[in-house]
C-alpha atoms as a PDB file:
ATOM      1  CA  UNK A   1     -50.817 -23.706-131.577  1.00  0.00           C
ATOM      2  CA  UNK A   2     -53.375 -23.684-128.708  1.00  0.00           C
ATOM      3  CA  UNK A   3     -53.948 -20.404-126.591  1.00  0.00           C
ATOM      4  CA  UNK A   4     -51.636 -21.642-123.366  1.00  0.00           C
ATOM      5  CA  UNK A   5     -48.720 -22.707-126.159  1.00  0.00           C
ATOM      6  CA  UNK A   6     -48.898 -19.017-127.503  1.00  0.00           C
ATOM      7  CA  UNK A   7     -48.767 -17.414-124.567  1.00  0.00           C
ATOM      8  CA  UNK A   8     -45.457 -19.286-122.845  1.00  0.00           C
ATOM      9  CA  UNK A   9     -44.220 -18.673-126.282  1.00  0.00           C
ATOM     10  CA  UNK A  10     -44.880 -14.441-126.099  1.00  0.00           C
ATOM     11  CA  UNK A  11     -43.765 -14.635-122.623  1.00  0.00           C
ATOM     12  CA  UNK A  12     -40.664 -16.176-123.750  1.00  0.00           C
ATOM     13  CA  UNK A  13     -39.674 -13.913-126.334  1.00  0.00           C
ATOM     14  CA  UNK A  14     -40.779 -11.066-124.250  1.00  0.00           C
ATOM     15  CA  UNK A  15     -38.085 -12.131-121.598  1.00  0.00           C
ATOM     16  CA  UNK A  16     -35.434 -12.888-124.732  1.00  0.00           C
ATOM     17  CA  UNK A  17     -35.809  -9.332-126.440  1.00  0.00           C
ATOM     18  CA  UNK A  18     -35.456  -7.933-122.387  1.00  0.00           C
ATOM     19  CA  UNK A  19     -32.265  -9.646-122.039  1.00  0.00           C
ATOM     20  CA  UNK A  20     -31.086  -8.783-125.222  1.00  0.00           C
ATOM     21  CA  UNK A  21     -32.128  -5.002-124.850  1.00  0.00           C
ATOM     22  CA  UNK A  22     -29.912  -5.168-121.464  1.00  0.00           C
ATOM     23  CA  UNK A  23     -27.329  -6.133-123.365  1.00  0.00           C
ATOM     24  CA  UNK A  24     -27.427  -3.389-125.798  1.00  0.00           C
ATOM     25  CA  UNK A  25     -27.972  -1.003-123.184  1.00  0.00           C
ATOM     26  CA  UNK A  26     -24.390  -2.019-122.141  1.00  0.00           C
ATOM     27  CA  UNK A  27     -22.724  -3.156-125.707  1.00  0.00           C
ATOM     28  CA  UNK A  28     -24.649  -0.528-128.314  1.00  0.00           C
ATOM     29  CA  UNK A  29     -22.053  -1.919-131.158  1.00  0.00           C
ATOM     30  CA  UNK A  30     -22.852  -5.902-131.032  1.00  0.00           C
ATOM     31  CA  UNK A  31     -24.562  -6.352-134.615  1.00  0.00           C
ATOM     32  CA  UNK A  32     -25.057  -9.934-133.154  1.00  0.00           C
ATOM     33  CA  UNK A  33     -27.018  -8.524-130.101  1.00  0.00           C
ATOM     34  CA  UNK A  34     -29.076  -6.091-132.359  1.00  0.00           C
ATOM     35  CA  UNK A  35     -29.593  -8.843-134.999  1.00  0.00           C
ATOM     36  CA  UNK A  36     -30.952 -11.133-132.147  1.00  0.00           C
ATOM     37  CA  UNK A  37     -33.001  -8.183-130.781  1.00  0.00           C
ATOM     38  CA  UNK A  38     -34.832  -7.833-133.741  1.00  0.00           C
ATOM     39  CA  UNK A  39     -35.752 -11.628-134.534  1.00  0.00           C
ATOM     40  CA  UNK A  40     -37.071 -11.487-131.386  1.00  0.00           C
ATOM     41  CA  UNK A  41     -38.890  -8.922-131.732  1.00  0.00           C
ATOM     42  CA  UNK A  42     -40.022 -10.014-135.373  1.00  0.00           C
ATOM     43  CA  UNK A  43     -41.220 -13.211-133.783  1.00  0.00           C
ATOM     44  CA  UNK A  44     -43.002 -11.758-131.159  1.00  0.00           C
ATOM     45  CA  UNK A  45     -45.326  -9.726-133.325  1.00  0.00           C
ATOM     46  CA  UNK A  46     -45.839 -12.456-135.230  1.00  0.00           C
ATOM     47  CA  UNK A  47     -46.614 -14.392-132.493  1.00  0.00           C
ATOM     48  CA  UNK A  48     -49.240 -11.732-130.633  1.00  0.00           C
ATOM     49  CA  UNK A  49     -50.898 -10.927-134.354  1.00  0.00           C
ATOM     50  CA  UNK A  50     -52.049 -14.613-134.498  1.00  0.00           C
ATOM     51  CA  UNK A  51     -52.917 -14.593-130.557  1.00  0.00           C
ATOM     52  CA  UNK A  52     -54.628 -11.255-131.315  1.00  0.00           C
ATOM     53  CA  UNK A  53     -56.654 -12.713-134.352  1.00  0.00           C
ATOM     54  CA  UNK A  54     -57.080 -15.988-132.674  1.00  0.00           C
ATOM     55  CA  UNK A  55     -58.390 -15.181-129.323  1.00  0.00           C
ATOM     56  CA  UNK A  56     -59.001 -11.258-129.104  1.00  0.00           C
ATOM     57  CA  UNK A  57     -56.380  -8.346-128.142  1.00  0.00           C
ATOM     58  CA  UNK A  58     -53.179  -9.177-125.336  1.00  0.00           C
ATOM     59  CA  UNK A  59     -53.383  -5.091-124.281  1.00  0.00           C
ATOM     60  CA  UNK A  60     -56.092  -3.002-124.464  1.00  0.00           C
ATOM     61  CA  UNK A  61     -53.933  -1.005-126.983  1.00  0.00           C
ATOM     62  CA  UNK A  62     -54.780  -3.598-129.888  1.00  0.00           C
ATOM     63  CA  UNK A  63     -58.610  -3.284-129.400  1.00  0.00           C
ATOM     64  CA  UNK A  64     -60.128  -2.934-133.127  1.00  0.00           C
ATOM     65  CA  UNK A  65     -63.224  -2.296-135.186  1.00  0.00           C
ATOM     66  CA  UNK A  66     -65.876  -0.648-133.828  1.00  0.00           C
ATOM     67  CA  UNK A  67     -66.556  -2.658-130.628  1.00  0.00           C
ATOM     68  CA  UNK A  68     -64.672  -2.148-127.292  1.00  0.00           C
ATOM     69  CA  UNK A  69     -63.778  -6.068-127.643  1.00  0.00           C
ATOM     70  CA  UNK A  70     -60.889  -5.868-124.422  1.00  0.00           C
ATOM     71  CA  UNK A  71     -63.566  -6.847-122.454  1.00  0.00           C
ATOM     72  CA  UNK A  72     -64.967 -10.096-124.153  1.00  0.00           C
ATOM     73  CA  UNK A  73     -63.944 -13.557-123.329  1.00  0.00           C
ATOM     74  CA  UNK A  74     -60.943 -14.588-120.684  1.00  0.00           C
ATOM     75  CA  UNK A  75     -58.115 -12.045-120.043  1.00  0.00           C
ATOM     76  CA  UNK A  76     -55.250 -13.103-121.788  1.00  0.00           C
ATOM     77  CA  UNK A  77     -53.635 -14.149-118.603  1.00  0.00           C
ATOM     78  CA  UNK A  78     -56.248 -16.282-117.696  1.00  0.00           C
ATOM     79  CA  UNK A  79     -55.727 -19.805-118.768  1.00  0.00           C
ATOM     80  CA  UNK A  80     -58.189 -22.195-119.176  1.00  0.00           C
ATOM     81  CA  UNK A  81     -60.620 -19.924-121.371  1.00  0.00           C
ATOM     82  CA  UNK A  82     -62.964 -20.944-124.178  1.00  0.00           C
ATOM     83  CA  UNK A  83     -60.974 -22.389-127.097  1.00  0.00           C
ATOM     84  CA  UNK A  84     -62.180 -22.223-130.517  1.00  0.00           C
END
């Protein structure tokens, strides 16, 4: 999957496990919502581990080793960046 394909996908389940966390703010006992929540959410770290290992960290937060690597290459909102 290239870097623009992974991040519509992230944004998308971003905006899915939103929606579905509105929901359960509202309906606490739908096992549905919570089962979709967490699929969601199981896919989205999926998704952001190979975005992270692919092309560098999506939040500061992720930075690793012992290098300050946020900084290096495109922002991850920044399309059009150096593929590999």
């Amino acid at each position: 999957m290239s870097r623009e394909e992974l991040m519509k996908r992230i944004h998308a389940l971003s905006f899915a496990m939103t929606e579905a966390q509105l929901f359960l703010d509202t309906h606490p006992e739908c096992r549905d919502a919570l089962t979709y929540f967490r699929e969601m959410r199981d896919q989205l770290d999926t998704l952001m581990t190979e975005y992270q290992n692919k092309y560098g960290p999506l939040f500061a937060d992720m930075t690793v080793g012992d290098k300050w690597n946020w900084v290096d290459g495109p922002w991850p909102w920044q399309l059009g960046g150096k593929e590999d």
